[in-house]
N, C-alpha and C. Protein backbone atom coordinates (compact mmCIF):
# COMPACT_ATOMS: atom_id res chain seq x y z
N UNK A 1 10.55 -5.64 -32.34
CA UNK A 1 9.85 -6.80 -31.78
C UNK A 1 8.42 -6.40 -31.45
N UNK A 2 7.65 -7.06 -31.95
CA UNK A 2 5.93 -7.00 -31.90
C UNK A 2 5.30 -7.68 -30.82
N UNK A 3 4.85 -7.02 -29.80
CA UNK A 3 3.96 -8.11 -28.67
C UNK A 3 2.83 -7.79 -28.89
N UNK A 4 2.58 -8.81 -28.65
CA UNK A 4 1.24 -9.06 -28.98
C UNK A 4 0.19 -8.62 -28.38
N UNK A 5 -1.07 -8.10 -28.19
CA UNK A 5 -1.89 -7.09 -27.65
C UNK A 5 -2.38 -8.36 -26.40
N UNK A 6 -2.75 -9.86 -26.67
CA UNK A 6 -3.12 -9.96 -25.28
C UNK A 6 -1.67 -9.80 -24.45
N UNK A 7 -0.81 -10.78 -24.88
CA UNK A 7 0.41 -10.52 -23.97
C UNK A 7 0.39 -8.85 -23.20
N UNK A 8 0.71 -8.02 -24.08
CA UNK A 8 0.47 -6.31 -23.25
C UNK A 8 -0.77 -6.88 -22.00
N UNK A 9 -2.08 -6.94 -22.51
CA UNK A 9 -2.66 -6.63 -21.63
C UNK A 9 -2.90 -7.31 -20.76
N UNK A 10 -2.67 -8.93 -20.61
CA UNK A 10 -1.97 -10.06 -19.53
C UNK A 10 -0.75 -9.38 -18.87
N UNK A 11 0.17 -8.57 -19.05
CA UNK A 11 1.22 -8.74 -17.95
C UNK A 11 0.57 -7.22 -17.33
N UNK A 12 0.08 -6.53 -18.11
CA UNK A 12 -0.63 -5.19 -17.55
C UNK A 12 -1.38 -5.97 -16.06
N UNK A 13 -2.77 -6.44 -16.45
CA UNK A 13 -3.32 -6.70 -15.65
C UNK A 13 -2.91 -7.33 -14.32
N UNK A 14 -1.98 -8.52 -14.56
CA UNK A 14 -1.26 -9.06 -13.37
C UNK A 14 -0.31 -7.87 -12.75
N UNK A 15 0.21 -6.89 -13.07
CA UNK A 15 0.98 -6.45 -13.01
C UNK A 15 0.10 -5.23 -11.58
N UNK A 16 -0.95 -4.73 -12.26
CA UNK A 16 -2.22 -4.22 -11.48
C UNK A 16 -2.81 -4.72 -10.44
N UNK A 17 -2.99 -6.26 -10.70
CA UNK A 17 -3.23 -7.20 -9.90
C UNK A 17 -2.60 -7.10 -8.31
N UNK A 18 -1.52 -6.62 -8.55
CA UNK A 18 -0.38 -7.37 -7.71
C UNK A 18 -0.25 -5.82 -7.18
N UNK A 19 -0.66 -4.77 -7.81
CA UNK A 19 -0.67 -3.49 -6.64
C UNK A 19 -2.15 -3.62 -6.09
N UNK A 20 -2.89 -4.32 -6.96
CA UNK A 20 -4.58 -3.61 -5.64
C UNK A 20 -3.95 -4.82 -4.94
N UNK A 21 -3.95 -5.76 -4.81
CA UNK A 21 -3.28 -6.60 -3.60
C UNK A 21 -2.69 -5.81 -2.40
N UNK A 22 -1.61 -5.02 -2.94
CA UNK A 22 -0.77 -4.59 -1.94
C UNK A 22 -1.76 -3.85 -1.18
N UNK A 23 -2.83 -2.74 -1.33
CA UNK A 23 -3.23 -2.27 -1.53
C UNK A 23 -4.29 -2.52 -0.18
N UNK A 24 -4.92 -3.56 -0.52
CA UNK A 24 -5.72 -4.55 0.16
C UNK A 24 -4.97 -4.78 1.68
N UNK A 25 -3.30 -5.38 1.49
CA UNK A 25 -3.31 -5.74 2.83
C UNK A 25 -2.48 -4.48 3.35
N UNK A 26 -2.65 -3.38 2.54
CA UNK A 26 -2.90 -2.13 3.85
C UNK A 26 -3.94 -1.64 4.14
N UNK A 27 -5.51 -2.08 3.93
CA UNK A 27 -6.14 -1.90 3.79
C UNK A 27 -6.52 -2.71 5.01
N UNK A 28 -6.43 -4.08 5.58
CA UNK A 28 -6.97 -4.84 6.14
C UNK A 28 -5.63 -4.39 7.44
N UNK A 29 -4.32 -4.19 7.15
CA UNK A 29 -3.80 -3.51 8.71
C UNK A 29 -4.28 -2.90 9.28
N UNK A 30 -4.49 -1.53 8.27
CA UNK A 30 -5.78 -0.35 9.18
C UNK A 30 -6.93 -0.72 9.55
N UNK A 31 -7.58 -1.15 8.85
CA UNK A 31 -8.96 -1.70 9.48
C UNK A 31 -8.88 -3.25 10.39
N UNK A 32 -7.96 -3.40 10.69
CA UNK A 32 -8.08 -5.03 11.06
C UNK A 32 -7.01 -5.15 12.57
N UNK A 33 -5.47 -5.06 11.83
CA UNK A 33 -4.48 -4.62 12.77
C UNK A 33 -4.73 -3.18 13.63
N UNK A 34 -4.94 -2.51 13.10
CA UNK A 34 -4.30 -1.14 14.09
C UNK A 34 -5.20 -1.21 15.43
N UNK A 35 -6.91 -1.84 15.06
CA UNK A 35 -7.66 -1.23 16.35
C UNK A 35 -7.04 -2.45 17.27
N UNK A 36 -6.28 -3.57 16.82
CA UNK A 36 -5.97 -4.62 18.32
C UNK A 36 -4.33 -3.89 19.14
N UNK A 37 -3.78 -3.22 18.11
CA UNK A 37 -2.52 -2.30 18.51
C UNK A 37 -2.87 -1.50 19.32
N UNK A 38 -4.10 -0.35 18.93
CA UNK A 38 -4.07 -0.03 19.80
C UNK A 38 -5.19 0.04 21.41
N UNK A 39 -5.69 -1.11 21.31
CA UNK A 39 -6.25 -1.43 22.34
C UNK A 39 -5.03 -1.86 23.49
N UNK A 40 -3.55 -2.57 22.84
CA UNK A 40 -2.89 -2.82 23.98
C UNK A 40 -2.45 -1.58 24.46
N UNK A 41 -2.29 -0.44 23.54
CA UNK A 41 -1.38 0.61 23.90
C UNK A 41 -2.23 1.40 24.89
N UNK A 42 -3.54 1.36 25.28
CA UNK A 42 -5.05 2.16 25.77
C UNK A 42 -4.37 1.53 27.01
N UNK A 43 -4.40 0.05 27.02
CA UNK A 43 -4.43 -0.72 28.48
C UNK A 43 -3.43 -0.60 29.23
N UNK A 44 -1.79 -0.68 28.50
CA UNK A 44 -0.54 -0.03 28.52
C UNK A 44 -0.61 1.32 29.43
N UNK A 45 -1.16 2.13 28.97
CA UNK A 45 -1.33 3.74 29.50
C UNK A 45 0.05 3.97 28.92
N UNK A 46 1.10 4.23 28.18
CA UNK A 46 2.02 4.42 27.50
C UNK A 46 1.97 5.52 26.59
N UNK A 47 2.95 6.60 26.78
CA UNK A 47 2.67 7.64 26.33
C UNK A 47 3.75 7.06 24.54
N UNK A 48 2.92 7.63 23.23
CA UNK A 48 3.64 7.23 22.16
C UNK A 48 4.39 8.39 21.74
N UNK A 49 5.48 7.46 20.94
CA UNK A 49 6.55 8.66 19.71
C UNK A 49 5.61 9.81 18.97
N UNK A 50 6.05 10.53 19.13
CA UNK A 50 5.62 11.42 17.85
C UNK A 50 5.03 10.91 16.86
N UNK A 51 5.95 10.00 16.04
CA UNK A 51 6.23 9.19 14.69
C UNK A 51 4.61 8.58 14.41
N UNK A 52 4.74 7.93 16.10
CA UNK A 52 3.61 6.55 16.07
C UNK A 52 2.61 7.25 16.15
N UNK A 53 2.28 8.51 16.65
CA UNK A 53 0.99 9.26 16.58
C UNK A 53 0.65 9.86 15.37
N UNK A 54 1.64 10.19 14.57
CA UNK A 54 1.16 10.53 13.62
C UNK A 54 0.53 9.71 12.52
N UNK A 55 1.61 8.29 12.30
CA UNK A 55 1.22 7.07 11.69
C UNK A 55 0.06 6.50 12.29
N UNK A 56 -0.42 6.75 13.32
CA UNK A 56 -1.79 6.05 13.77
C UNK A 56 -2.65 7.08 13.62
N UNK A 57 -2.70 8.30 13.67
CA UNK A 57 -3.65 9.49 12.81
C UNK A 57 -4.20 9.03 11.63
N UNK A 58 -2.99 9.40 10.98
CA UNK A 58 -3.28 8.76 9.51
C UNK A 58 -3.91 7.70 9.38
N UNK A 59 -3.47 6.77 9.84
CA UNK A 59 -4.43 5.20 9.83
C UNK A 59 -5.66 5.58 10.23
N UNK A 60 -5.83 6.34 11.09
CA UNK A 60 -7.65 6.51 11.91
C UNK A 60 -8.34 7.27 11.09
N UNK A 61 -7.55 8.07 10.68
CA UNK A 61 -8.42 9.30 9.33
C UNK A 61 -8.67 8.22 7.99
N UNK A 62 -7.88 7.56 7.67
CA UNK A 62 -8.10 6.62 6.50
C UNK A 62 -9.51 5.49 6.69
N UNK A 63 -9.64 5.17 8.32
CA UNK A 63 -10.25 4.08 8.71
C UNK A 63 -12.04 4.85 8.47
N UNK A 64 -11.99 6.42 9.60
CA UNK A 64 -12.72 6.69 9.43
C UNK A 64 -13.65 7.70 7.84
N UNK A 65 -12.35 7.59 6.61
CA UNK A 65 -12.80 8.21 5.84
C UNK A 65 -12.73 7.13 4.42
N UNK A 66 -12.84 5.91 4.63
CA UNK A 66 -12.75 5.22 3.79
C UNK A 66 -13.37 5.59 2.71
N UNK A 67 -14.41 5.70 2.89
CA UNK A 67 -15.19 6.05 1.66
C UNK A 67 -14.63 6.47 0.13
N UNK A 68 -14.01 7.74 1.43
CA UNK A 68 -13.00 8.88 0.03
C UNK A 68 -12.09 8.45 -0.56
N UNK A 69 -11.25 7.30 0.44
CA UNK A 69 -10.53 6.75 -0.31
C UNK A 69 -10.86 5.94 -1.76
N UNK A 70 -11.88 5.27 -1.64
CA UNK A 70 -12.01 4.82 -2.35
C UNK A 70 -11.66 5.29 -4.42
N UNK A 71 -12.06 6.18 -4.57
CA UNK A 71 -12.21 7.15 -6.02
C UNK A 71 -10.40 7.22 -6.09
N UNK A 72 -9.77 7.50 -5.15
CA UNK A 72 -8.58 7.78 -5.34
C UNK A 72 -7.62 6.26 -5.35
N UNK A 73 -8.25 4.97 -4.29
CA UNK A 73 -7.57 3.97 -5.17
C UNK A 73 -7.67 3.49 -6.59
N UNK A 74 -9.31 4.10 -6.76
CA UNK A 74 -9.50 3.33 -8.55
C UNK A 74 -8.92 4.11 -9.41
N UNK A 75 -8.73 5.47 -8.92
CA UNK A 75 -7.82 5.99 -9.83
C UNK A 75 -6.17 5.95 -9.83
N UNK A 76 -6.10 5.81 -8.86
CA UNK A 76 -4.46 5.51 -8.78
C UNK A 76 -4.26 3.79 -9.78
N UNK A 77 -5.29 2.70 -9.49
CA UNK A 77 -4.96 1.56 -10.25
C UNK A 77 -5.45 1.93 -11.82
N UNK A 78 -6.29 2.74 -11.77
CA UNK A 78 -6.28 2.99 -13.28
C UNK A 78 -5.36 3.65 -14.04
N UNK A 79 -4.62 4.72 -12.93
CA UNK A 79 -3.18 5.16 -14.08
C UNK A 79 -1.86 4.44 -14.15
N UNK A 80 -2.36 3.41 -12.97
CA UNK A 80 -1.08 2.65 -12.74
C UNK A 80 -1.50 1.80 -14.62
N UNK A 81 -2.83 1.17 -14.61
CA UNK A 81 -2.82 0.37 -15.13
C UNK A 81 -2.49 1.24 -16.95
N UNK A 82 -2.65 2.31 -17.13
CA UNK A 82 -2.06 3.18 -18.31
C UNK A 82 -0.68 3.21 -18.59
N UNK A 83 -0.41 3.77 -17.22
CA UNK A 83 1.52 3.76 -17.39
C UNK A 83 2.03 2.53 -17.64
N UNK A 84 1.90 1.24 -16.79
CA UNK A 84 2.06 0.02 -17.47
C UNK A 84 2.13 -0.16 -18.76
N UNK A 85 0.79 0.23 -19.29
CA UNK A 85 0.15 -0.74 -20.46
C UNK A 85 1.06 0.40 -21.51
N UNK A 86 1.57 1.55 -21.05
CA UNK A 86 1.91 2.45 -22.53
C UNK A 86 3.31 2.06 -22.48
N UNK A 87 4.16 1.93 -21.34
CA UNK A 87 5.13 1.14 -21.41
C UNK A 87 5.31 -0.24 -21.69
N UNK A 88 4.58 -0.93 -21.79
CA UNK A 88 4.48 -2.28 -21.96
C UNK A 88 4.50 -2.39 -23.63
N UNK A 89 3.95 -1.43 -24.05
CA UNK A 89 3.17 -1.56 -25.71
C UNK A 89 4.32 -0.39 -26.30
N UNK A 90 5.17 0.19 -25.60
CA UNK A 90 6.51 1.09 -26.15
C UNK A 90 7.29 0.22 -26.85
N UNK A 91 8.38 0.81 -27.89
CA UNK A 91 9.72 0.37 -27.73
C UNK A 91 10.43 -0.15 -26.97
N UNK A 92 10.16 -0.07 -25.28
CA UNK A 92 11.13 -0.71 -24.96
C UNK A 92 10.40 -0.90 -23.30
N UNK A 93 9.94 -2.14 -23.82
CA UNK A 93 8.45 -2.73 -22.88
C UNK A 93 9.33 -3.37 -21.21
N UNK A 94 10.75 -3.35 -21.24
CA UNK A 94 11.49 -3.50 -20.20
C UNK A 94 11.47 -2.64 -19.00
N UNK A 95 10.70 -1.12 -19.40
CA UNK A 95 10.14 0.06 -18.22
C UNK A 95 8.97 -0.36 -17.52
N UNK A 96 8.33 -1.18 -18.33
CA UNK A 96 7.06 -1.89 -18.14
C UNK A 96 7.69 -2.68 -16.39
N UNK A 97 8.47 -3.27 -16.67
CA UNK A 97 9.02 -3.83 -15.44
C UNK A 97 9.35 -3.54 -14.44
N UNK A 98 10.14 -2.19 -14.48
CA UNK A 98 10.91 -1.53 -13.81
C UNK A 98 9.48 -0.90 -12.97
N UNK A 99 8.63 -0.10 -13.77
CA UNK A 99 7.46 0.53 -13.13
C UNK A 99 6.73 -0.34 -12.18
N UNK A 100 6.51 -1.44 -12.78
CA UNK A 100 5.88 -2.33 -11.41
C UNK A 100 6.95 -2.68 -10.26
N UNK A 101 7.63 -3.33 -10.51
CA UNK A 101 8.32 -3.75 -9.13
C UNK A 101 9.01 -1.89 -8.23
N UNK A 102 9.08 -0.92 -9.03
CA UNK A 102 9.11 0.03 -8.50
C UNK A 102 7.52 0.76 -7.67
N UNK A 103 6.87 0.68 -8.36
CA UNK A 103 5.65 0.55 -7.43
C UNK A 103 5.10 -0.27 -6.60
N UNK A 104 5.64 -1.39 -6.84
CA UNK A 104 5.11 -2.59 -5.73
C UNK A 104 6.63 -2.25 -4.30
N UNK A 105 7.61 -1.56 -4.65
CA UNK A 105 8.77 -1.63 -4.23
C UNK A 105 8.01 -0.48 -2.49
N UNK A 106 7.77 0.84 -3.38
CA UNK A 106 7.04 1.65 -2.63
C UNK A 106 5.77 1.77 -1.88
N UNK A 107 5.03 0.69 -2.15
CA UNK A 107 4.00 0.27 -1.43
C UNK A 107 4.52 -0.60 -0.41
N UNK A 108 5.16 -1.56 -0.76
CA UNK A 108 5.52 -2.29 0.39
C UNK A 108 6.49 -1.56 1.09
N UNK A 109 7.13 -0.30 1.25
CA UNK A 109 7.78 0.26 1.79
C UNK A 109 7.05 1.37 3.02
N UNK A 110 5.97 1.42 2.31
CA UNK A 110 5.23 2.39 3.14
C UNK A 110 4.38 1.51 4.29
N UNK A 111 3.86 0.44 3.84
CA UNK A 111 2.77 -0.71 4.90
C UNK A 111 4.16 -1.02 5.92
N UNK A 112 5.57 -1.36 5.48
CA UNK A 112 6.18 -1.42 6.50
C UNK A 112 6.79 -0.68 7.36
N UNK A 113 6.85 0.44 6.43
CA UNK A 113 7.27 1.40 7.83
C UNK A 113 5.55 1.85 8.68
N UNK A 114 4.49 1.70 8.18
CA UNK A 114 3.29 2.07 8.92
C UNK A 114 3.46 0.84 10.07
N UNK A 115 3.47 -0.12 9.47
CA UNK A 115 3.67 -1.23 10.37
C UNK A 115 5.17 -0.93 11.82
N UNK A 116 5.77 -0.42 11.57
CA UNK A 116 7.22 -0.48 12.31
C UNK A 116 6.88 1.16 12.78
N UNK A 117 6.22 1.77 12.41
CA UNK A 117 5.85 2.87 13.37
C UNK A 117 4.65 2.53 14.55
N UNK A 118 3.38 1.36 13.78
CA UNK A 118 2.62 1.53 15.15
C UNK A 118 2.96 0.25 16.04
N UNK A 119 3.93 -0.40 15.50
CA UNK A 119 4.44 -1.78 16.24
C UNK A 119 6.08 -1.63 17.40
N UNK A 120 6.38 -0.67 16.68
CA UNK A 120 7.80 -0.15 17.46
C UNK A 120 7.36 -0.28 18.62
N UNK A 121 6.92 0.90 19.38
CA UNK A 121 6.55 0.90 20.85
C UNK A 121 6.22 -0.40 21.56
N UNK A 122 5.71 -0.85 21.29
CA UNK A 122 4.90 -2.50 21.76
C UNK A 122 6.73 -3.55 22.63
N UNK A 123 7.42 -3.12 22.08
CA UNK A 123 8.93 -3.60 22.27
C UNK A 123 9.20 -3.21 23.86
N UNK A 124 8.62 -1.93 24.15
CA UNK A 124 8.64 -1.11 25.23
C UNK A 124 8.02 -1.52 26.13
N UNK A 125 6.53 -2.17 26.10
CA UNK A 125 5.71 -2.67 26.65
C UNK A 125 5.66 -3.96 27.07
N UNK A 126 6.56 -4.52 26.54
CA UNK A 126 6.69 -6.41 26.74
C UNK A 126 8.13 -6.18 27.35
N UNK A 127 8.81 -5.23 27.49
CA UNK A 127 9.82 -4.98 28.08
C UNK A 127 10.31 -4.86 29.33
């Protein structure tokens, strides 16, 4: 079965699409969500988990090193967008599938546990 080169590179692109998205709204938690999190937790005086200190590290090193990030998301969407497109344009363009919703699977796995690490505590505080 022959697909056709835009088809490949239409479901590629959406397919890409739909990780810089993800991408984005971990992008706008850290920079957007985390500093109102943790302004309650400052006012709180609440000592945090381990977990949540480390997940809010990370978020603050990301916030304050954006920059760097940057080279490493365009390259991560650019090999995403290879592995796609060489599976997509294979024999058996059904991995093509599997690879995205498996990468969209793990992104959204990680924003929610970032999310449920710096939001956990807050349970404690309204408590």
């Amino acid at each position: 079965m022959e697909t056709s080169r835009s088809s490949v590179f239409g479901g590629t692109a959406l397919a890409v699409s739909v990780h810089a998205a993800m991408l984005i709204l971990a992008a706008a938690f850290v920079m957007f969500g985390l500093p109102k999190v943790m302004r309650v937790y400052e006012s709180a005086e609440v000592a945090l988990p381990a977990a949540t200190m480390l997940a809010v590290n990370i978020m603050q090193s990301v916030q304050h090193y954006w920059w760097l990030m940057m080279p490493l998301v365009v390259l991560f969407l650019a090999l995403d967008g290879v592995i796609h497109f060489s599976l997509r344009k294979s024999a058996r363009p059904g991995f093509a599938a599997t690879w995205s919703l498996l990468v969209t699977a793990v992104q959204g796995a990680v924003i929610a546990l970032l999310v449920a690490l710096t939001c956990m505590p807050l349970r404690g505080i309204a408590g």
